[in-house]
PDB file of N, CA and C in Angstrom:
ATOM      1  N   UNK A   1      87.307-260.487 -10.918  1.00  0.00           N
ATOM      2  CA  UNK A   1      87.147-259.602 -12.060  1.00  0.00           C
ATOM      3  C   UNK A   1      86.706-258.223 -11.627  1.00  0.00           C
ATOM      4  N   UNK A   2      86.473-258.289 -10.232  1.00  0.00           N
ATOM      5  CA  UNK A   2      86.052-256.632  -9.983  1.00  0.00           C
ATOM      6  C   UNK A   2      86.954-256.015 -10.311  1.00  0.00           C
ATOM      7  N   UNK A   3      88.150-256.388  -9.636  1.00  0.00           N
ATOM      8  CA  UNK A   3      89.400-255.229  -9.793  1.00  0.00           C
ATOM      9  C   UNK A   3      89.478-254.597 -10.975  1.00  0.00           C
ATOM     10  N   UNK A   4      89.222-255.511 -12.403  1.00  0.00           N
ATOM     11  CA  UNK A   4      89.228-255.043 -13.630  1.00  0.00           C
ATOM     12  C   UNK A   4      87.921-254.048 -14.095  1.00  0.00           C
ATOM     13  N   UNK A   5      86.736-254.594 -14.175  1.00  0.00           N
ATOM     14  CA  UNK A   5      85.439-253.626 -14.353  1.00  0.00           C
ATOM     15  C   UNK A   5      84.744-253.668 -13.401  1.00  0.00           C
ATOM     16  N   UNK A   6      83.578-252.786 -13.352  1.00  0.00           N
ATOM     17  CA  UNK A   6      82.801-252.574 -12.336  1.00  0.00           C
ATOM     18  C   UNK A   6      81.669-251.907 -12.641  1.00  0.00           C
ATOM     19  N   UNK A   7      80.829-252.034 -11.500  1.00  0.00           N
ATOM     20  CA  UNK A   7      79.642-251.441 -11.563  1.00  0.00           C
ATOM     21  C   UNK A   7      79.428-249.917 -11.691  1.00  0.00           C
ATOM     22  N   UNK A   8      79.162-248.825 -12.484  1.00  0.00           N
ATOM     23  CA  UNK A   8      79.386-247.726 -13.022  1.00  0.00           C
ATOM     24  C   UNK A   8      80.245-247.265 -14.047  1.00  0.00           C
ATOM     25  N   UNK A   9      81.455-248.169 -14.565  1.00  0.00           N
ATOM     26  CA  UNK A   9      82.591-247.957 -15.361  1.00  0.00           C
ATOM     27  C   UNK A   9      81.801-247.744 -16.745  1.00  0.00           C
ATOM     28  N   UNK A  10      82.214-246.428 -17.153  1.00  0.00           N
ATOM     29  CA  UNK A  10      81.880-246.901 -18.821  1.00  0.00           C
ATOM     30  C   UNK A  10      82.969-247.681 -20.015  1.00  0.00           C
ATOM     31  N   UNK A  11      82.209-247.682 -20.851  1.00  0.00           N
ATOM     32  CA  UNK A  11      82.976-248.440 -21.936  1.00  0.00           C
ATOM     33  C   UNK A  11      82.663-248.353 -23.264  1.00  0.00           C
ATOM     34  N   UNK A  12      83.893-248.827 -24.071  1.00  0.00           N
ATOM     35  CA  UNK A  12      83.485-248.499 -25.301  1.00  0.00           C
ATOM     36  C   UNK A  12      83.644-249.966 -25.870  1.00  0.00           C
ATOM     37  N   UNK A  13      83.129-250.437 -26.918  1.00  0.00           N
ATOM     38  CA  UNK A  13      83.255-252.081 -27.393  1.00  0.00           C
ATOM     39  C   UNK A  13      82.747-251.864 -28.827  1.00  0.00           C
ATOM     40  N   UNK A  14      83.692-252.238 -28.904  1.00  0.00           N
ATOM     41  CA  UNK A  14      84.085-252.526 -30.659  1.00  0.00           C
ATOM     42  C   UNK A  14      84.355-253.733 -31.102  1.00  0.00           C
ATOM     43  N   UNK A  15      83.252-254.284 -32.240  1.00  0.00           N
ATOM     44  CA  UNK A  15      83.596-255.475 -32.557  1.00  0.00           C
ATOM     45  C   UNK A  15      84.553-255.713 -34.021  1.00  0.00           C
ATOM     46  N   UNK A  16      85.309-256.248 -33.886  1.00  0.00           N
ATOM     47  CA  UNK A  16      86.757-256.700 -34.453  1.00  0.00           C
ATOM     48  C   UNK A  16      85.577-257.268 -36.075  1.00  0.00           C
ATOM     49  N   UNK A  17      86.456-256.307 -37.157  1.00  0.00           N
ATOM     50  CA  UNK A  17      85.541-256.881 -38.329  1.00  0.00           C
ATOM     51  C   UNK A  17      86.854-258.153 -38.461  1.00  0.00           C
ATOM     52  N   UNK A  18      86.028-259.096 -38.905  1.00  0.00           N
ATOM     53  CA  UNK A  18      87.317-260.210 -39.379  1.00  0.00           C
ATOM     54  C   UNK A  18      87.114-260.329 -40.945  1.00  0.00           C
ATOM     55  N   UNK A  19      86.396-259.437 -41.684  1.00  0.00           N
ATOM     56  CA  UNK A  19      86.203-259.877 -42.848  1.00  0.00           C
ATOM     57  C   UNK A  19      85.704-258.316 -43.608  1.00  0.00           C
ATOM     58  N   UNK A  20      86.350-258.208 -45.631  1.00  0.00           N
ATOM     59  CA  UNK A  20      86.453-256.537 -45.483  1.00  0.00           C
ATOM     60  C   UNK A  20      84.569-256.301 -45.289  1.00  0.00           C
ATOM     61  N   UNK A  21      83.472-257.594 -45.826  1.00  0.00           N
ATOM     62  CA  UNK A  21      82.375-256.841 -45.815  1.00  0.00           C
ATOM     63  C   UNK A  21      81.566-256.501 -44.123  1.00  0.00           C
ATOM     64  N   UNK A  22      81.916-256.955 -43.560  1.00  0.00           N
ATOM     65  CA  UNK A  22      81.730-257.136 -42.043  1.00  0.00           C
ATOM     66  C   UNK A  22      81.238-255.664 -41.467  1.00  0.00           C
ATOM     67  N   UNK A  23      80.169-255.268 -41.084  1.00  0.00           N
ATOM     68  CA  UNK A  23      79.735-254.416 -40.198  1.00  0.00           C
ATOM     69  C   UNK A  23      80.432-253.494 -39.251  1.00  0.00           C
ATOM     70  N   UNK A  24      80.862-252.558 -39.276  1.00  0.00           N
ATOM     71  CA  UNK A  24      81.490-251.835 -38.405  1.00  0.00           C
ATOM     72  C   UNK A  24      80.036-251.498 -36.842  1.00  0.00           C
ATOM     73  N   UNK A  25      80.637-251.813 -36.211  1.00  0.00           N
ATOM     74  CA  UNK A  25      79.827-251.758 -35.103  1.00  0.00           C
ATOM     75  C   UNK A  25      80.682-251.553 -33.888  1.00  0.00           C
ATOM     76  N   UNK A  26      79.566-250.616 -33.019  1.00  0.00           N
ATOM     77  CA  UNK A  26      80.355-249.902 -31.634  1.00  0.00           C
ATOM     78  C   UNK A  26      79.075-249.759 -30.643  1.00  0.00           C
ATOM     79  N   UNK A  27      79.492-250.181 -29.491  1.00  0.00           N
ATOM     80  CA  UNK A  27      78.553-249.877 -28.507  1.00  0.00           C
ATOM     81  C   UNK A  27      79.310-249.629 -26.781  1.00  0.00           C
ATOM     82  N   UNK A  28      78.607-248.313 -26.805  1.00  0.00           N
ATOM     83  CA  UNK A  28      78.838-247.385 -25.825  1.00  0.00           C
ATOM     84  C   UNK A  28      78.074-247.202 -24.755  1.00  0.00           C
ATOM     85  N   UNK A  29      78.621-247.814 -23.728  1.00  0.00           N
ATOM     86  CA  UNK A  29      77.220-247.828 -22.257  1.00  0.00           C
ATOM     87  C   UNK A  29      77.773-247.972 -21.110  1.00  0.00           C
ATOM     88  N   UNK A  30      77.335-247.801 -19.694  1.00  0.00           N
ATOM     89  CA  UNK A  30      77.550-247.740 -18.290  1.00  0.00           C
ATOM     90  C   UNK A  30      77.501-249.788 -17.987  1.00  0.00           C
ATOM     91  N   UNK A  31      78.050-249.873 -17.122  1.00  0.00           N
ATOM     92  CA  UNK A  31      78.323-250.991 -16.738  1.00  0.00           C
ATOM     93  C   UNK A  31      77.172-251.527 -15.475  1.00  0.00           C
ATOM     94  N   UNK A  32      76.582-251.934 -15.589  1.00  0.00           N
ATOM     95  CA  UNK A  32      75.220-252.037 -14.591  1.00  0.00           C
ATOM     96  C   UNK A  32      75.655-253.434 -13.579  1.00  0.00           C
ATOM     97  N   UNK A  33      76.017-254.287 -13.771  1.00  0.00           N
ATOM     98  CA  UNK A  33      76.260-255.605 -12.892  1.00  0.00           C
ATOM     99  C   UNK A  33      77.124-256.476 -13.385  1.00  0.00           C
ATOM    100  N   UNK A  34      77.758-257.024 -12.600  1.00  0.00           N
ATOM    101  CA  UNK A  34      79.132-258.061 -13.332  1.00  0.00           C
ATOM    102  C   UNK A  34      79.094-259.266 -12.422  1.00  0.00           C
ATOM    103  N   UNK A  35      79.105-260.471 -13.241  1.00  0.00           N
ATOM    104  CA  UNK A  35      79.096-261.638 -12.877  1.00  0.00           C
ATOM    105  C   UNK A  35      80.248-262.528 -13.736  1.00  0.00           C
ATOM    106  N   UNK A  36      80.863-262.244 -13.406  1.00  0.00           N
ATOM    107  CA  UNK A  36      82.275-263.291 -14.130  1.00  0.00           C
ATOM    108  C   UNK A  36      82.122-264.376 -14.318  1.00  0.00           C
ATOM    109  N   UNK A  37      82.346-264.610 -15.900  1.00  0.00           N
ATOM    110  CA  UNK A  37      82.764-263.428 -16.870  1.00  0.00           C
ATOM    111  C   UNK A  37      82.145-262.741 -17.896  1.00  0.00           C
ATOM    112  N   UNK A  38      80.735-262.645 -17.168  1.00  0.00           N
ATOM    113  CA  UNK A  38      80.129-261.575 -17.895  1.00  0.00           C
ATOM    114  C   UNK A  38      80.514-260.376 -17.286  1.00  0.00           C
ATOM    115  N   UNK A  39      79.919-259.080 -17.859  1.00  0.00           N
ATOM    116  CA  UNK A  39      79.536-257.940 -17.506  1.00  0.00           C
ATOM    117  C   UNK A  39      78.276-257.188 -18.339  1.00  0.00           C
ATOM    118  N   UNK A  40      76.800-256.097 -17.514  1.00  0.00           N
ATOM    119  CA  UNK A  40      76.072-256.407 -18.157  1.00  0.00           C
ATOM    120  C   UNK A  40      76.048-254.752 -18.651  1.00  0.00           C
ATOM    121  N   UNK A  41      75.502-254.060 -19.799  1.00  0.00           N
ATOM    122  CA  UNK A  41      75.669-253.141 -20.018  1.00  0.00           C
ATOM    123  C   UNK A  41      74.660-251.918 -20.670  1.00  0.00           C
ATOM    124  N   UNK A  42      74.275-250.951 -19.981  1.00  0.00           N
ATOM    125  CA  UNK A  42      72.834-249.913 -20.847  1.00  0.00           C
ATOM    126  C   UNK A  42      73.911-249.282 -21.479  1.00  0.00           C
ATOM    127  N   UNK A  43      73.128-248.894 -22.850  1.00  0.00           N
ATOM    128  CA  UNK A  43      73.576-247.863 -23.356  1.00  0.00           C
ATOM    129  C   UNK A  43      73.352-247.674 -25.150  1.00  0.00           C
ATOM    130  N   UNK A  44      74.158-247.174 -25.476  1.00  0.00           N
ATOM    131  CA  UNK A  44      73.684-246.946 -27.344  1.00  0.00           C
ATOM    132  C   UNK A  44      74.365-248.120 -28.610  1.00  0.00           C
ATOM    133  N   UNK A  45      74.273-248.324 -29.099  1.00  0.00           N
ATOM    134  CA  UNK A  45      74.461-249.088 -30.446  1.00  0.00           C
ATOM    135  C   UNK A  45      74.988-247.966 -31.497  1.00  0.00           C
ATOM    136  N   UNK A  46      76.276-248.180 -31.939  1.00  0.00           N
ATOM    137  CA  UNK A  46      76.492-247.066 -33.482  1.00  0.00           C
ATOM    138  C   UNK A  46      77.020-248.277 -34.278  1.00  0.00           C
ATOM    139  N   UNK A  47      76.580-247.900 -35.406  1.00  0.00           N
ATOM    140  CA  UNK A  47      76.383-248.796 -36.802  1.00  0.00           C
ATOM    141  C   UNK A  47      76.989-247.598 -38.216  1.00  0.00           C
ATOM    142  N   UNK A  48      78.332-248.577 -38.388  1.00  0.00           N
ATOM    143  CA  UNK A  48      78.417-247.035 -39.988  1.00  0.00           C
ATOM    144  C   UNK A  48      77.681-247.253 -40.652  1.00  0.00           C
ATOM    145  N   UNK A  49      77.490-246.522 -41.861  1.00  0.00           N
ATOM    146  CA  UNK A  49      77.059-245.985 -42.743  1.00  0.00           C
ATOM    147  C   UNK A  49      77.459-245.859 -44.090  1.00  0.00           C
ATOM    148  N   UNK A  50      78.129-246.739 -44.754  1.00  0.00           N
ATOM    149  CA  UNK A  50      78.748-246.490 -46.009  1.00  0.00           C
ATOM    150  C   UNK A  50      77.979-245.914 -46.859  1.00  0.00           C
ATOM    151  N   UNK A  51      76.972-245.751 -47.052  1.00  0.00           N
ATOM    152  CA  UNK A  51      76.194-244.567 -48.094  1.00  0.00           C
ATOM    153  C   UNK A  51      76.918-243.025 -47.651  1.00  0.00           C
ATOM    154  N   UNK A  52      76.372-242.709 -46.754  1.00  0.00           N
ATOM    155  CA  UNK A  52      77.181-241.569 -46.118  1.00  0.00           C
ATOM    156  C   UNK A  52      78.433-241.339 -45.396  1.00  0.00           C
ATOM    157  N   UNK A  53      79.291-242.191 -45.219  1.00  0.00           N
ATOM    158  CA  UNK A  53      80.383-241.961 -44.515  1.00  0.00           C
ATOM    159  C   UNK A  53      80.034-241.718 -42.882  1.00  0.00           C
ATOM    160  N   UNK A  54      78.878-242.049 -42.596  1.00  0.00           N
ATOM    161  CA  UNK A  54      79.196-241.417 -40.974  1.00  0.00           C
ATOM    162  C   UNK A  54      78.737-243.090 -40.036  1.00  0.00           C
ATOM    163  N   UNK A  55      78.539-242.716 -38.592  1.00  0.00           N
ATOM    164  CA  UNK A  55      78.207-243.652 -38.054  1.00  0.00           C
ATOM    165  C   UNK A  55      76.788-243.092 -37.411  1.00  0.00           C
ATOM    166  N   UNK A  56      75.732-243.992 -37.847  1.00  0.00           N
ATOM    167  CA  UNK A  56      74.232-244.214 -37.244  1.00  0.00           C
ATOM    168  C   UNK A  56      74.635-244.400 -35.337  1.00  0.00           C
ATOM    169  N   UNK A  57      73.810-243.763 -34.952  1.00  0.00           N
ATOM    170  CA  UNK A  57      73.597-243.808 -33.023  1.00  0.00           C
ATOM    171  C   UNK A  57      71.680-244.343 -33.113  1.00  0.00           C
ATOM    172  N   UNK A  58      71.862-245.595 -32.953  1.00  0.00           N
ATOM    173  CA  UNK A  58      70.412-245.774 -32.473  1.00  0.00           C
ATOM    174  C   UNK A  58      70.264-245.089 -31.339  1.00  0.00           C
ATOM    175  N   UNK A  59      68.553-244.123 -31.501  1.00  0.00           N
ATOM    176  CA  UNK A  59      68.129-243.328 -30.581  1.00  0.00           C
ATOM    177  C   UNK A  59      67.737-244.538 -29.300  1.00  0.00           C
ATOM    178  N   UNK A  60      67.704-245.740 -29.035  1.00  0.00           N
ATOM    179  CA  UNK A  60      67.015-246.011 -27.978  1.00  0.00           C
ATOM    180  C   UNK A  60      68.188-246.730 -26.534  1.00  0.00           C
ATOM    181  N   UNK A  61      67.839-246.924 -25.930  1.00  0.00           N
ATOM    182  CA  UNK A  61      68.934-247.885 -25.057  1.00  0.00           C
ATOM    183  C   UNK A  61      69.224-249.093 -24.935  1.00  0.00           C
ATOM    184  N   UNK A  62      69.632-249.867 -24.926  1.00  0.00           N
ATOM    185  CA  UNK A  62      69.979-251.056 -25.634  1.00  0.00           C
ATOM    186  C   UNK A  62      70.938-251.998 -24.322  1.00  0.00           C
ATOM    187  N   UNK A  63      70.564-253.036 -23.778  1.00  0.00           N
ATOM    188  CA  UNK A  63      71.018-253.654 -22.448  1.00  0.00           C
ATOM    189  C   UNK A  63      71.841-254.712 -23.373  1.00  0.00           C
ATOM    190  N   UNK A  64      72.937-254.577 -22.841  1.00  0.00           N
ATOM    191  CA  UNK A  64      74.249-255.836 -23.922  1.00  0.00           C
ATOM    192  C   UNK A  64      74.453-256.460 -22.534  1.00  0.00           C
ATOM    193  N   UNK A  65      75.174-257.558 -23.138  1.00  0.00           N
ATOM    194  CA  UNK A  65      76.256-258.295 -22.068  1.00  0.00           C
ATOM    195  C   UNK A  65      77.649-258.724 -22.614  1.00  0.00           C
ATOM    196  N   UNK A  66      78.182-258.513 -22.302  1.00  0.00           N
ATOM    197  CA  UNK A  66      80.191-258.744 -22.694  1.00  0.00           C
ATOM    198  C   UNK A  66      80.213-259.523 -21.793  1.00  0.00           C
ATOM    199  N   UNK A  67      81.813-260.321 -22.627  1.00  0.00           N
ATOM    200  CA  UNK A  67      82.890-261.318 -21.832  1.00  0.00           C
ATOM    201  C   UNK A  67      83.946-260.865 -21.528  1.00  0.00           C
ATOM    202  N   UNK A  68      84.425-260.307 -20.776  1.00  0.00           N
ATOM    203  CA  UNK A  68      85.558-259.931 -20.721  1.00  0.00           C
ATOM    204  C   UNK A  68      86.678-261.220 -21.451  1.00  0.00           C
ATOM    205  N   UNK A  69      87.629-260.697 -22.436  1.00  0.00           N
ATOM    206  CA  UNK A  69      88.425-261.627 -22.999  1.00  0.00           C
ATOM    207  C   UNK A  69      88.049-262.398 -24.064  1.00  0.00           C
ATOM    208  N   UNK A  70      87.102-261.628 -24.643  1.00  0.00           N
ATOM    209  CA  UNK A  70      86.305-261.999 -25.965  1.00  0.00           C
ATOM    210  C   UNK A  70      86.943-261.423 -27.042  1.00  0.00           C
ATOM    211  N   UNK A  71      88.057-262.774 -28.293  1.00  0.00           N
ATOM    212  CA  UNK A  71      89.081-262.200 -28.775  1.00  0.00           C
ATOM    213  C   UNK A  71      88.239-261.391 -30.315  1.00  0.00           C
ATOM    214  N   UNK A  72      87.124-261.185 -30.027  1.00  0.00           N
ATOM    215  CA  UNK A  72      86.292-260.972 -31.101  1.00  0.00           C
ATOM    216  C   UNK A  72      85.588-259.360 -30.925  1.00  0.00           C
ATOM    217  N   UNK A  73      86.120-259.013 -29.269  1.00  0.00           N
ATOM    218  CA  UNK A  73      85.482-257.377 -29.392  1.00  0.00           C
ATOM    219  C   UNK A  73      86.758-256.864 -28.667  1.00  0.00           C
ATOM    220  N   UNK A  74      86.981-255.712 -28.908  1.00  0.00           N
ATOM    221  CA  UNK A  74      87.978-254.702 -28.231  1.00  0.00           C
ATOM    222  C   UNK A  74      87.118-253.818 -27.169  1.00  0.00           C
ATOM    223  N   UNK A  75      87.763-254.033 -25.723  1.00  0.00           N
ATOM    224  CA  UNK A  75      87.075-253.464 -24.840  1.00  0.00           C
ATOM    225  C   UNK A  75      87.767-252.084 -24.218  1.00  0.00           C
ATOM    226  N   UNK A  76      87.229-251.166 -24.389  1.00  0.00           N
ATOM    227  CA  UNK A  76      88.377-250.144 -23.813  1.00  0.00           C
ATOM    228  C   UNK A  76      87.355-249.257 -22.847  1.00  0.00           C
ATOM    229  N   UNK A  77      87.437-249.149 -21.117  1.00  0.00           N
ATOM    230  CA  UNK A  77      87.563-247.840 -20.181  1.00  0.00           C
ATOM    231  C   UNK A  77      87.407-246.519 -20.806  1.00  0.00           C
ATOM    232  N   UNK A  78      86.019-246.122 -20.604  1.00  0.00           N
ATOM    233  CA  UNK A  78      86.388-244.418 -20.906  1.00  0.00           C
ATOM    234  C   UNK A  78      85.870-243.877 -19.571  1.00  0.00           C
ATOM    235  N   UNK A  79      86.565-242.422 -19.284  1.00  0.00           N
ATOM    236  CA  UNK A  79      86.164-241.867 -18.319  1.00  0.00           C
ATOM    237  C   UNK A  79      84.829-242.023 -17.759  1.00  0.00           C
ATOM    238  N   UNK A  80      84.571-242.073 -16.344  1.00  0.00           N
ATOM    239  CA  UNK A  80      83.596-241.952 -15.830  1.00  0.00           C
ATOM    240  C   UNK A  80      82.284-241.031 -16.154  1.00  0.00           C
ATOM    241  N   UNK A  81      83.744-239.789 -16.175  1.00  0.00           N
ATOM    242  CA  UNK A  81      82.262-238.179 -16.581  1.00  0.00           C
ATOM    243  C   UNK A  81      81.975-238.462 -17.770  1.00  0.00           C
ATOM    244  N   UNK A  82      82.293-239.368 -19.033  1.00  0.00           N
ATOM    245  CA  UNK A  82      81.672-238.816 -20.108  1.00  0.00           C
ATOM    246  C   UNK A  82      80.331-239.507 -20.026  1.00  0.00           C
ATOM    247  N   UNK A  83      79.545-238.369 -21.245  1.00  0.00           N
ATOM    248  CA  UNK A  83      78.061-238.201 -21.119  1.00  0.00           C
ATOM    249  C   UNK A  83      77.720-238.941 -22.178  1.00  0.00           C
ATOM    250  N   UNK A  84      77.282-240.228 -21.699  1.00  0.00           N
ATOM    251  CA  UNK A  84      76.625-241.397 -22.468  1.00  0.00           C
ATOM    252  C   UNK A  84      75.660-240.659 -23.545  1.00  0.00           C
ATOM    253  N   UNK A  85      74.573-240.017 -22.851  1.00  0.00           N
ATOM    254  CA  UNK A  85      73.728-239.736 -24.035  1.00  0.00           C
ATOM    255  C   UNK A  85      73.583-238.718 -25.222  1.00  0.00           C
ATOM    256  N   UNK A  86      75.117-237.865 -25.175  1.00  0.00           N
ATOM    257  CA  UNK A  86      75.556-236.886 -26.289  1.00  0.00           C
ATOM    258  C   UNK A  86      76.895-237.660 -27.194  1.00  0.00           C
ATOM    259  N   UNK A  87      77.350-238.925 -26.817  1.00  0.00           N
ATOM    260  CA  UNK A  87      78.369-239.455 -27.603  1.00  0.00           C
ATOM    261  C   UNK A  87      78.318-239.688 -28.877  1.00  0.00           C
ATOM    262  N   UNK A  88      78.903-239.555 -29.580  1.00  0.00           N
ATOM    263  CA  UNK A  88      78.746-239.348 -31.210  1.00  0.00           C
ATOM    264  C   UNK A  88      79.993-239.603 -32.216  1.00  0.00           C
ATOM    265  N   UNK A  89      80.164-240.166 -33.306  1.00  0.00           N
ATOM    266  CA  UNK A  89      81.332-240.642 -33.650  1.00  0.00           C
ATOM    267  C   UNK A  89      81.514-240.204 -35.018  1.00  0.00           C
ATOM    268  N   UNK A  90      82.847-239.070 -34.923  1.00  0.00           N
ATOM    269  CA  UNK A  90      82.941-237.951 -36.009  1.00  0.00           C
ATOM    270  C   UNK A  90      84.120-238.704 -36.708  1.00  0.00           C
ATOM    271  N   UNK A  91      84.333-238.814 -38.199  1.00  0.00           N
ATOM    272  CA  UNK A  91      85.432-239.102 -39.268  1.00  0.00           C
ATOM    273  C   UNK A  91      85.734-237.985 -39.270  1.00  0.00           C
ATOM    274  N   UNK A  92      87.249-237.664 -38.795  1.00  0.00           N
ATOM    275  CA  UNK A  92      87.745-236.351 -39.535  1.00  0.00           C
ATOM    276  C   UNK A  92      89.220-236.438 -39.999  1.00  0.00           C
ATOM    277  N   UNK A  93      89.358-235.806 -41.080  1.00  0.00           N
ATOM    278  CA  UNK A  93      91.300-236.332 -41.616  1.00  0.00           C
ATOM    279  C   UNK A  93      91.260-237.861 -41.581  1.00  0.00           C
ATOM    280  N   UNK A  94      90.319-238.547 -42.017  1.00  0.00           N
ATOM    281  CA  UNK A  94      90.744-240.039 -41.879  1.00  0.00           C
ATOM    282  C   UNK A  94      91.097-240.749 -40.510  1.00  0.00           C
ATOM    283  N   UNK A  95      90.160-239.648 -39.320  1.00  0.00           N
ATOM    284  CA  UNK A  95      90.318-240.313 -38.640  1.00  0.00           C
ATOM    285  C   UNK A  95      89.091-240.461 -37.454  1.00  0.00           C
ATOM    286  N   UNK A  96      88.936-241.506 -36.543  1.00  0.00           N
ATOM    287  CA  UNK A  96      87.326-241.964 -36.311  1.00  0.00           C
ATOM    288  C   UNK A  96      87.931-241.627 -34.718  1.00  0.00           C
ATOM    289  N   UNK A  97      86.990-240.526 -34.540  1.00  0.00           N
ATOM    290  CA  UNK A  97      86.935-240.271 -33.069  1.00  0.00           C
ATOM    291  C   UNK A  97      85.794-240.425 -32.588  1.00  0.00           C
ATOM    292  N   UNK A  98      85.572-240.621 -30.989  1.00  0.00           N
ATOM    293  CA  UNK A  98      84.113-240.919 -30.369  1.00  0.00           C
ATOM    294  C   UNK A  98      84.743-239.681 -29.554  1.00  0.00           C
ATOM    295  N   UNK A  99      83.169-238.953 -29.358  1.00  0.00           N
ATOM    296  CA  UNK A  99      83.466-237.413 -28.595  1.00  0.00           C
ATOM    297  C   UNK A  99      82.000-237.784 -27.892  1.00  0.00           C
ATOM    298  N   UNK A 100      81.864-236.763 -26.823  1.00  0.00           N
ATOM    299  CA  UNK A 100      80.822-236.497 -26.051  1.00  0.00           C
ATOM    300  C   UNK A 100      80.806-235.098 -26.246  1.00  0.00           C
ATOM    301  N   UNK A 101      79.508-234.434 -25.767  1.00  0.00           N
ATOM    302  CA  UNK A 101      79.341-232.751 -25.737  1.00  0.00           C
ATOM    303  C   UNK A 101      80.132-232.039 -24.776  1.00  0.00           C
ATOM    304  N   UNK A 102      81.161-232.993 -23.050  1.00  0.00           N
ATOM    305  CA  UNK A 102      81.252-232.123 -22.641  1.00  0.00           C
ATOM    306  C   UNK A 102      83.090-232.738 -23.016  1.00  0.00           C
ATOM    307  N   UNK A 103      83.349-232.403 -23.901  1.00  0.00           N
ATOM    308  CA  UNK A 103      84.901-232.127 -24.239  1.00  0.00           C
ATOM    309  C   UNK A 103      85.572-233.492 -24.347  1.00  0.00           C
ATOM    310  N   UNK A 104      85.382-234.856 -23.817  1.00  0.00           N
ATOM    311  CA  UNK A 104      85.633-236.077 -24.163  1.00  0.00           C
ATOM    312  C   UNK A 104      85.880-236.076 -25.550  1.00  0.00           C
ATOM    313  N   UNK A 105      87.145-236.420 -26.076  1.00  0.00           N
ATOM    314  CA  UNK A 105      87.616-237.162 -27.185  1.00  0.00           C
ATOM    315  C   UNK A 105      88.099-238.684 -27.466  1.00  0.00           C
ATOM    316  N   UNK A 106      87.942-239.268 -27.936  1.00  0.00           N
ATOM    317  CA  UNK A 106      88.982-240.869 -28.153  1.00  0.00           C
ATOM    318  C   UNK A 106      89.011-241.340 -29.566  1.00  0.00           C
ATOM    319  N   UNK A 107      90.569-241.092 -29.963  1.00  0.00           N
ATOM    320  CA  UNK A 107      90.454-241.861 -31.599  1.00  0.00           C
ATOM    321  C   UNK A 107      90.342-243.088 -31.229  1.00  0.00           C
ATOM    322  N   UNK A 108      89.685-243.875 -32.573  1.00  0.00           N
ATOM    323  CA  UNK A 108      88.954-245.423 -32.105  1.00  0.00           C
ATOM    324  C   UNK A 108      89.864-245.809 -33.787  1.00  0.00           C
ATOM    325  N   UNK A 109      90.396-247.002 -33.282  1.00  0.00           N
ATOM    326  CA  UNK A 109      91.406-247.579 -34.266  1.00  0.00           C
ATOM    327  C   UNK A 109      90.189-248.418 -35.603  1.00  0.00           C
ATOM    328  N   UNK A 110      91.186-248.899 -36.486  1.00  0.00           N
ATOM    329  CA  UNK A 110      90.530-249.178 -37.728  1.00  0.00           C
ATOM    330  C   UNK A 110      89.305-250.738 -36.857  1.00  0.00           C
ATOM    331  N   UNK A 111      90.042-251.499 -35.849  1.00  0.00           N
ATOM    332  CA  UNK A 111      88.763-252.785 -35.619  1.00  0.00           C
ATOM    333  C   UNK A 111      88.324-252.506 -34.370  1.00  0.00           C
ATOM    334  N   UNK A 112      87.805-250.606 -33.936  1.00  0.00           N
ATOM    335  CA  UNK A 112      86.926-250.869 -32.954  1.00  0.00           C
ATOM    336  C   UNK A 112      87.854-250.241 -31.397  1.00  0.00           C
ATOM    337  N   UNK A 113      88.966-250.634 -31.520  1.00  0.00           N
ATOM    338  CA  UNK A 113      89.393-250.357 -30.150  1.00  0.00           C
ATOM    339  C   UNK A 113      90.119-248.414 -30.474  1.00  0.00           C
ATOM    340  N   UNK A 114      90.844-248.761 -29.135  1.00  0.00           N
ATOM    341  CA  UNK A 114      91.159-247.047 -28.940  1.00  0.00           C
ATOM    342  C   UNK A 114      92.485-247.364 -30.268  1.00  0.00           C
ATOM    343  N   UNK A 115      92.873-246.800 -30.850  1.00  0.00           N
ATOM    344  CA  UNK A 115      93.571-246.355 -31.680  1.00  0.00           C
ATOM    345  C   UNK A 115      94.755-245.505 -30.962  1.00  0.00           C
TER     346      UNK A 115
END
């Protein structure tokens, strides 16, 4: 499983709503150690917001672990350079992008993955 992720890779993980009241949830972090078929992960938690239309970024850091091949989250590679701790996830035209401050864009599809 190295060949696939690795130690430093970031990522984005989106969990697949299977149901319409279901939580939109995204979590964005550096890849710290991989033991197949885990992989273990620092980084932020975003949670929408249906009062306001936007998506919540818990301020703290948050250690996950993924399966790779977990038909329940969408796992998608983002560049190396982007800057974990300015990532932020803007609705615009109906559409849900995750950006960083230094120029990183990615539309993120309706269950979580890249769009």
């Amino acid at each position: 499983m190295s060949d696939i992720i690795s130690p430093g890779d970031m990522v984005h993980v989106g969990s697949r709503r299977l149901f319409a009241g279901d939580v939109h949830a995204h979590f964005a972090g550096e890849v710290t150690n991989v033991e197949p078929p885990l992989f273990r992960t620092v980084g932020f938690l975003f949670v929408y917001e249906p009062t306001s239309n936007t998506y919540f970024k818990y301020p703290e850091l948050r250690t996950r672990l993924f399966t790779v091949g977990d038909p329940a989250r969408d796992i998608t590679l983002l560049p190396r350079k982007v800057e974990m701790k300015s990532l932020q996830f803007e609705i615009a035209e109906g559409r849900l992008l995750l950006m960083d401050a230094k120029g990183f864009s990615m539309e993120v599809g309706e269950f979580g993955g890249a769009g």
